[in-house]
Protein backbone atom coordinates (compact mmCIF):
# COMPACT_ATOMS: atom_id res chain seq x y z
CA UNK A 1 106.74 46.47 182.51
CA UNK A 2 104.17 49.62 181.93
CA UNK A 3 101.95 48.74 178.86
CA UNK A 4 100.75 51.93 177.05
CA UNK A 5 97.24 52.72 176.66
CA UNK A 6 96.86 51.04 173.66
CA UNK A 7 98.77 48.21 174.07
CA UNK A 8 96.39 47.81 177.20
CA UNK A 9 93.18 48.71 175.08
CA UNK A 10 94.26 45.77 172.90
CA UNK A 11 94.63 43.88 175.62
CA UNK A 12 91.50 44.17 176.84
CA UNK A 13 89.20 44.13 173.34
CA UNK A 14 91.18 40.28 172.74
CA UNK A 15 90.28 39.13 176.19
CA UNK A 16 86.82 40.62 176.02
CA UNK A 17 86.13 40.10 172.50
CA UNK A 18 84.79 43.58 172.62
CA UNK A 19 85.30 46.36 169.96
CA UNK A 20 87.61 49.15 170.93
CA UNK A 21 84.35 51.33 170.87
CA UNK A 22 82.83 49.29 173.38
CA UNK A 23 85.61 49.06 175.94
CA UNK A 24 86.49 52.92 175.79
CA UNK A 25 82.78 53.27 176.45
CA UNK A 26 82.83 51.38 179.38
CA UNK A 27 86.23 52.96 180.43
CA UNK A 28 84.68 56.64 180.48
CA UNK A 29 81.85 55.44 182.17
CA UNK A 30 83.81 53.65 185.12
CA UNK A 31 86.33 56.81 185.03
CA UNK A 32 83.80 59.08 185.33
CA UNK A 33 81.82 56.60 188.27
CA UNK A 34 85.19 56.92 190.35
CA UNK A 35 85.92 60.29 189.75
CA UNK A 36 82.28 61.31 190.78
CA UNK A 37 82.82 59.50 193.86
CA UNK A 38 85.94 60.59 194.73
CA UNK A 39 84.44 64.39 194.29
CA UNK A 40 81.71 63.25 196.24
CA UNK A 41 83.42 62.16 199.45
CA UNK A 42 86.05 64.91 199.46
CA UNK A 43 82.97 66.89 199.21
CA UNK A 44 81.70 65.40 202.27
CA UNK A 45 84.97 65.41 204.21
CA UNK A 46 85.71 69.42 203.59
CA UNK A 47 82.20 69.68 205.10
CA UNK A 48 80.42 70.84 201.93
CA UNK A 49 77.86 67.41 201.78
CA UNK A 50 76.22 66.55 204.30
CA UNK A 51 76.20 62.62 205.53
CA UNK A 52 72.73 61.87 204.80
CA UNK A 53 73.43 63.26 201.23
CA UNK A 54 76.34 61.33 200.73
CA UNK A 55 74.60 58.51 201.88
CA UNK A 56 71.77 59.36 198.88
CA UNK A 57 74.73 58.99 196.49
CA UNK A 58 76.62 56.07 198.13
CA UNK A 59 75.37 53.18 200.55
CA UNK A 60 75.28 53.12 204.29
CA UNK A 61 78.33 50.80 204.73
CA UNK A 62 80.43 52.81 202.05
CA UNK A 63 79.62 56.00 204.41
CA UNK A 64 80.46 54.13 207.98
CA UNK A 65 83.72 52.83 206.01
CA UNK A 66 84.98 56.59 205.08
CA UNK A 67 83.84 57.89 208.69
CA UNK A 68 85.95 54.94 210.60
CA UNK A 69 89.04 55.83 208.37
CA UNK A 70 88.48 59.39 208.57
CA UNK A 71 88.50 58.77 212.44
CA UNK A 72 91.41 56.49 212.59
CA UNK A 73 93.17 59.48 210.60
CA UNK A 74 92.25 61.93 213.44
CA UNK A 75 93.33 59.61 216.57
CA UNK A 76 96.87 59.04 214.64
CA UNK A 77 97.25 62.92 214.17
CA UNK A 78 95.94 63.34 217.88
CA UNK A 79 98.31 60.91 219.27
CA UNK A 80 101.22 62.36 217.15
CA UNK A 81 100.15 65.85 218.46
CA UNK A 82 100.12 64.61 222.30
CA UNK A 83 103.26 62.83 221.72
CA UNK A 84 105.79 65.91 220.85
């Protein structure tokens, strides 16, 4: 079942004992947090951030996990390529 956003919001202020305020605070702020890094690593995928930068931004691991899955993309589209 697919709880509206208020029926979640209410959710949430009970279990957290938090006023609605609160919660939609922290809501915006973690939106915003995963939206900013989702602009930042499609940034640095198209080629318009440089590693080092996105490193800056992120942490070292977070980079060497986006490069290994970028590079597992590029084998599978490599092998599909060689395999026609």
């Amino acid at each position: 079942m697919i709880r509206t956003v208020a029926e979640q919001l209410d959710f949430v202020t009970t279990k957290k004992g938090l006023a609605e305020a609160q919660v939609l605070a922290e809501a915006l702020q973690a939106g915003i947090g995963l939206l900013y890094e989702e602009s930042l690593i499609e940034s640095y995928l198209s080629g318009d951030l440089l590693r080092a930068q996105l490193v800056q931004e992120l942490d070292a691991a977070r980079v060497d996990e986006i490069d290994a899955q970028r590079d597992a993309i590029d084998r599978d589209f490599a092998w599909a390529a060689e395999s026609r």
